[in-house]
C-alpha atoms as a PDB file:
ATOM      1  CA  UNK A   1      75.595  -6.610   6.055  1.00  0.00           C
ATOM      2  CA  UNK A   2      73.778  -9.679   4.287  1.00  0.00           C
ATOM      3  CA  UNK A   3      69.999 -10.786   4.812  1.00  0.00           C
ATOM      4  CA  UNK A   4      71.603 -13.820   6.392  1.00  0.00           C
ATOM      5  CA  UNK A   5      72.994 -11.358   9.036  1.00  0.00           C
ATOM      6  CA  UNK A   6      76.517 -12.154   7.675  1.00  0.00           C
ATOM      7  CA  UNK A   7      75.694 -15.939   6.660  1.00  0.00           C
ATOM      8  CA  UNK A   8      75.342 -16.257   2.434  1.00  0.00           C
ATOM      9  CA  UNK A   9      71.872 -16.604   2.329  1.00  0.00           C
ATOM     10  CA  UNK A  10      70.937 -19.603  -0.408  1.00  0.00           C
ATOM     11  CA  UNK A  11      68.279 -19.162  -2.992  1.00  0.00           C
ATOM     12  CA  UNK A  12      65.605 -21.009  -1.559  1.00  0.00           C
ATOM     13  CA  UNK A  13      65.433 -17.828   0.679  1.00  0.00           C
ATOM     14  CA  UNK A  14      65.823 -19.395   3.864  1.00  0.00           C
ATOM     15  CA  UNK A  15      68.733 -18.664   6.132  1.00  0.00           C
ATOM     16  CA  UNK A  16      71.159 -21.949   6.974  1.00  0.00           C
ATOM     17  CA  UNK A  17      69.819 -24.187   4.515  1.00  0.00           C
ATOM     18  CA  UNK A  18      71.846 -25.314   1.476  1.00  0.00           C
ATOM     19  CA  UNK A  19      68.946 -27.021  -0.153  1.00  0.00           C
ATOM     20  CA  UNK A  20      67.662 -27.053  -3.687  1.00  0.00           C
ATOM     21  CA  UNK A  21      66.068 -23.844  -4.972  1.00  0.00           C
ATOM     22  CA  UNK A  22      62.622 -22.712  -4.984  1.00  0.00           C
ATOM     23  CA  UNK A  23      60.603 -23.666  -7.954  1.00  0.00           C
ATOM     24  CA  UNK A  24      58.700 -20.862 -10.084  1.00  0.00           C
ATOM     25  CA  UNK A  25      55.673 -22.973  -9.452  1.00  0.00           C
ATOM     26  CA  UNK A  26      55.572 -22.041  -5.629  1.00  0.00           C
ATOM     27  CA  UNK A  27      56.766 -18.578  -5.857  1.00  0.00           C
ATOM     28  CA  UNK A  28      53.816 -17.934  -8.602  1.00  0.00           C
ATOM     29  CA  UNK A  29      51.774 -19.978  -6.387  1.00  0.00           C
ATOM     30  CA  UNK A  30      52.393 -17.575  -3.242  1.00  0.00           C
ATOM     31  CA  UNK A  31      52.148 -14.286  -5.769  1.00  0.00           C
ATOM     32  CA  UNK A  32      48.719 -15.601  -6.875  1.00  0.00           C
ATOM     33  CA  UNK A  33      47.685 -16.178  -3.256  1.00  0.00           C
ATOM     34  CA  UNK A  34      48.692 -12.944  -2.075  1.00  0.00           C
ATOM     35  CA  UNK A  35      47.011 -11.313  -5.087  1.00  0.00           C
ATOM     36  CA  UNK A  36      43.730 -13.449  -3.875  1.00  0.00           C
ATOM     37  CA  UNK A  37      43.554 -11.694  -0.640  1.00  0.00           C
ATOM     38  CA  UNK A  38      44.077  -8.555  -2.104  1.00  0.00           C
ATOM     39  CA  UNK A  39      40.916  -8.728  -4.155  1.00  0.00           C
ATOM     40  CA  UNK A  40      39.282 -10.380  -1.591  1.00  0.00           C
ATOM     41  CA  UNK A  41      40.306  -7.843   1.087  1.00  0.00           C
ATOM     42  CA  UNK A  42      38.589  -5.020  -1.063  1.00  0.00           C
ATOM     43  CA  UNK A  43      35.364  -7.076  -1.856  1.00  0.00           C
ATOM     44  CA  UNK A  44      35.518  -7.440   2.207  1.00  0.00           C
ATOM     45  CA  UNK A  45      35.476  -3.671   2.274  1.00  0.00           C
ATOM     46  CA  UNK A  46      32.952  -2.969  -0.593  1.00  0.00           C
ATOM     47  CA  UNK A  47      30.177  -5.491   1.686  1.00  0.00           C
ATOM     48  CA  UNK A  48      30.559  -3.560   4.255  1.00  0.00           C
ATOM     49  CA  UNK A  49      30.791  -0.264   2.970  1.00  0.00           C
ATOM     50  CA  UNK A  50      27.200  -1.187   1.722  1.00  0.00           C
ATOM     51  CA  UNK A  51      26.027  -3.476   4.641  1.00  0.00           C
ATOM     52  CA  UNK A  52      23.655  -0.907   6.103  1.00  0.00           C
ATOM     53  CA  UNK A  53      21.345  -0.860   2.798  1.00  0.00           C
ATOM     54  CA  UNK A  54      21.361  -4.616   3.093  1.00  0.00           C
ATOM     55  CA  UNK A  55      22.179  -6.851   6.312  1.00  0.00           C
ATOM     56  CA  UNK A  56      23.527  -9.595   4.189  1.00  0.00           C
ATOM     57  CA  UNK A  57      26.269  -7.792   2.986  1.00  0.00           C
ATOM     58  CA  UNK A  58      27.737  -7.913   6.267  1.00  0.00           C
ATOM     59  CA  UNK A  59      27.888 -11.321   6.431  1.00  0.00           C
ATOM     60  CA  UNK A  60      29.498 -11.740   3.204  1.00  0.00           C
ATOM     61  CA  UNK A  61      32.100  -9.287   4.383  1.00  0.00           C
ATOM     62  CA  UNK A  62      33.033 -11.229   6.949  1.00  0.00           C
ATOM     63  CA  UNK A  63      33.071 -14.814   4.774  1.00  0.00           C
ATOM     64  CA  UNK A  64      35.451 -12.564   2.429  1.00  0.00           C
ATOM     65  CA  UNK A  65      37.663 -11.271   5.488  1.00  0.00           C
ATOM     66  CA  UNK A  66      37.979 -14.608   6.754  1.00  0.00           C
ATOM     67  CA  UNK A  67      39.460 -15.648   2.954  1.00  0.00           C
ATOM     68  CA  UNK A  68      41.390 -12.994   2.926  1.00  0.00           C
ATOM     69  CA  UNK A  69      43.078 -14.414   6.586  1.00  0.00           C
ATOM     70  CA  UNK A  70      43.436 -17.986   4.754  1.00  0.00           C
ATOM     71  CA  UNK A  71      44.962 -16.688   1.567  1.00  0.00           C
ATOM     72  CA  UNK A  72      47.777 -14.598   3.337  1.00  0.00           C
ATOM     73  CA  UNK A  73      48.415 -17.492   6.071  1.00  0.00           C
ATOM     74  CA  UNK A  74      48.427 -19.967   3.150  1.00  0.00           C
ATOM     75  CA  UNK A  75      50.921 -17.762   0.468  1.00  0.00           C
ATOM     76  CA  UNK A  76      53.542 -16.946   3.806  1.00  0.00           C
ATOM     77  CA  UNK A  77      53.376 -20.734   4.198  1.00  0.00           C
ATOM     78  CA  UNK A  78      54.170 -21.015   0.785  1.00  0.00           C
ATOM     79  CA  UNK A  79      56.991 -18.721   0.512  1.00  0.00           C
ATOM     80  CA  UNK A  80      58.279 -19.453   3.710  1.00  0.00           C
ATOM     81  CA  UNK A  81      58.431 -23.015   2.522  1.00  0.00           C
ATOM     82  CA  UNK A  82      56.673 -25.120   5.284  1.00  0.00           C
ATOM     83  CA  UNK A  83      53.485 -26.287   3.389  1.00  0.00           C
ATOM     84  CA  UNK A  84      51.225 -25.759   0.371  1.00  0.00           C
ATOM     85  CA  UNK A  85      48.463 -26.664   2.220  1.00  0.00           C
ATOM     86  CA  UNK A  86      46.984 -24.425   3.658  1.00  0.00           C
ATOM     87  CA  UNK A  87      46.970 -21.792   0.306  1.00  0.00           C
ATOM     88  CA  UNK A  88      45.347 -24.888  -1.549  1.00  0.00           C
ATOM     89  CA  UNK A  89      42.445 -25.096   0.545  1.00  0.00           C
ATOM     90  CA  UNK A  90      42.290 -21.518   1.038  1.00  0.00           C
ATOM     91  CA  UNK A  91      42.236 -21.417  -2.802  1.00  0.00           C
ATOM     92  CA  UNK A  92      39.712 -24.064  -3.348  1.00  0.00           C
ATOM     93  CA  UNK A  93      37.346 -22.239  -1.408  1.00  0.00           C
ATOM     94  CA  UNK A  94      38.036 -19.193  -3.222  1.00  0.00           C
ATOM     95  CA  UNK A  95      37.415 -20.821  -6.571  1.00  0.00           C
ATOM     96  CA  UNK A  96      34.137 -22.432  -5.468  1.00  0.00           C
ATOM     97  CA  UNK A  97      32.920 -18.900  -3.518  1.00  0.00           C
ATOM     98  CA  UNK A  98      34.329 -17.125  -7.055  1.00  0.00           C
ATOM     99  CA  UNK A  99      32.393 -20.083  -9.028  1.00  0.00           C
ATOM    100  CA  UNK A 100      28.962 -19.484  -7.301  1.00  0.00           C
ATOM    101  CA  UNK A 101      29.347 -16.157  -7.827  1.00  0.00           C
ATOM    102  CA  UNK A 102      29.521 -16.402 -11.871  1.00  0.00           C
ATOM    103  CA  UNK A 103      27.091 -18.816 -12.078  1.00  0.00           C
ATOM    104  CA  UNK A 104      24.498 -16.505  -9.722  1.00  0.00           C
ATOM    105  CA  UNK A 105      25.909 -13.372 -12.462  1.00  0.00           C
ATOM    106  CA  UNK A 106      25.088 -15.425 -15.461  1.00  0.00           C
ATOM    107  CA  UNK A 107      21.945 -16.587 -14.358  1.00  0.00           C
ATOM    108  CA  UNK A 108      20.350 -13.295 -13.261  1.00  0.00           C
ATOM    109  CA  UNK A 109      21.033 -12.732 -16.856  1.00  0.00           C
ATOM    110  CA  UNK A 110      24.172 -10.010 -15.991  1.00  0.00           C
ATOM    111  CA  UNK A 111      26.889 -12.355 -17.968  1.00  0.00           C
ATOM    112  CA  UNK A 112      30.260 -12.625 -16.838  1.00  0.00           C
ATOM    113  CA  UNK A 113      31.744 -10.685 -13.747  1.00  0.00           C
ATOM    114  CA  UNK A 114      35.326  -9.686 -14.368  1.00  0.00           C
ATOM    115  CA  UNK A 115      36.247  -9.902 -10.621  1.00  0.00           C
ATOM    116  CA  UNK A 116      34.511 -13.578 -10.194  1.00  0.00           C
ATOM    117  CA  UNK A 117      36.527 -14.553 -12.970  1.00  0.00           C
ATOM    118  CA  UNK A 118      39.348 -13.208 -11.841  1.00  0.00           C
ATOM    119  CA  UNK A 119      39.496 -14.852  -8.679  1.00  0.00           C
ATOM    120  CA  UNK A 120      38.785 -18.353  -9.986  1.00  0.00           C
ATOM    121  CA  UNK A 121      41.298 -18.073 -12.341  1.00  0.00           C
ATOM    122  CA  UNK A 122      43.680 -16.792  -9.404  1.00  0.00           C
ATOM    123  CA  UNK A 123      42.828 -19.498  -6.864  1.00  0.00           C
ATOM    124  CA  UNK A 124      42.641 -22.505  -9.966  1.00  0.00           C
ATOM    125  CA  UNK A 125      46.168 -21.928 -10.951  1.00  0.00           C
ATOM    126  CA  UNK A 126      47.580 -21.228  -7.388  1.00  0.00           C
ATOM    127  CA  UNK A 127      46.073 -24.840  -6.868  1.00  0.00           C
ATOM    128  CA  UNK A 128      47.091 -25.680 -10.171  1.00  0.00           C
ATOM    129  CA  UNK A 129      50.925 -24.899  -9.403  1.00  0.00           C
ATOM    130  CA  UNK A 130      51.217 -26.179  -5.986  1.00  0.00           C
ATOM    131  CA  UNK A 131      50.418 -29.632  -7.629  1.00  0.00           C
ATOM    132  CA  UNK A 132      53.027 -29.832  -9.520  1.00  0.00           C
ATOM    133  CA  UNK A 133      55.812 -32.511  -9.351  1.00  0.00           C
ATOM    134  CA  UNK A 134      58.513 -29.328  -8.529  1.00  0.00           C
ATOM    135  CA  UNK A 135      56.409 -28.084  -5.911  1.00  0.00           C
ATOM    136  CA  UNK A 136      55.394 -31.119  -3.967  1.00  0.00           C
ATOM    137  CA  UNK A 137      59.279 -32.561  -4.510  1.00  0.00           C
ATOM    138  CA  UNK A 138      60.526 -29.320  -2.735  1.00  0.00           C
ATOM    139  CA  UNK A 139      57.557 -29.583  -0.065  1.00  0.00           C
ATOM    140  CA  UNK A 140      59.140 -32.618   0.530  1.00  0.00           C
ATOM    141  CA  UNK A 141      62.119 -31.690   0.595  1.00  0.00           C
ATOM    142  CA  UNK A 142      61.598 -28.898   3.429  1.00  0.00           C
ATOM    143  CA  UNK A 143      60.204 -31.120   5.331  1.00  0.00           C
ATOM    144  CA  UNK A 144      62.783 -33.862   5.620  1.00  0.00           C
ATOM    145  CA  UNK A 145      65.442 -30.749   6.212  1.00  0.00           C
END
């Protein structure tokens, strides 16, 4: 038996549709995003671990958590191929949460966090690829369809 429960299943991954392939620009975008949450997901768990020494921890936690939400909702959307909108802004927020946090590292004089950095460069080249020509043509594309 086929994924397409009998049906030839096309490339773009999505069952009845004979349309044009998926570009490596959205699947890397959707990898990227899932790898976002990941991190996030066990920053989530570090704050909270360690929320009892410190009350603000917990509230980061949950800031993380609900990035975590975004960043799986938006790389499913991805991959699924109904929009790239919701991982961008999911992304964006990432970066700017990932941003603040290097430039609050640097400045108390501890240089240059490796998960920070690792997170804006995730969530700047998920945003990055989904604003490519290929992916916004095939965005298109699934839409129309």
């Amino acid at each position: 038996m086929t994924a397409g429960g009998g049906r030839p299943v096309p490339p773009t991954g999505r069952p009845g549709g004979g349309g044009a392939q998926r570009p490596p620009h959205v699947l890397m975008a959707g990898v990227a995003g899932f790898a976002e949450a990941t991190l996030l997901f066990l920053v989530a768990l570090v704050s909270f671990t360690f929320s009892a020494q410190a009350g603000l921890l917990a509230l980061f936690g949950v800031l993380y958590l609900v990035l975590t939400a975004a960043c799986l909702w938006g790389a499913v959307s991805v991959l699924r191929g109904r929009a790239g909108r919701p991982l961008i802004a999911a992304s964006a927020v990432t970066g700017v949460v990932a941003l603040t946090g290097l430039v609050v590292g640097v400045l108390q004089g501890g240089g240059v966090s490796f998960l920070p950095a690792l997170l804006l460069l995730l969530a700047v080249g998920a945003v990055v690829l989904l604003l490519q020509a290929p992916s916004r043509e095939w965005f298109a594309a699934s839409r129309d369809r």
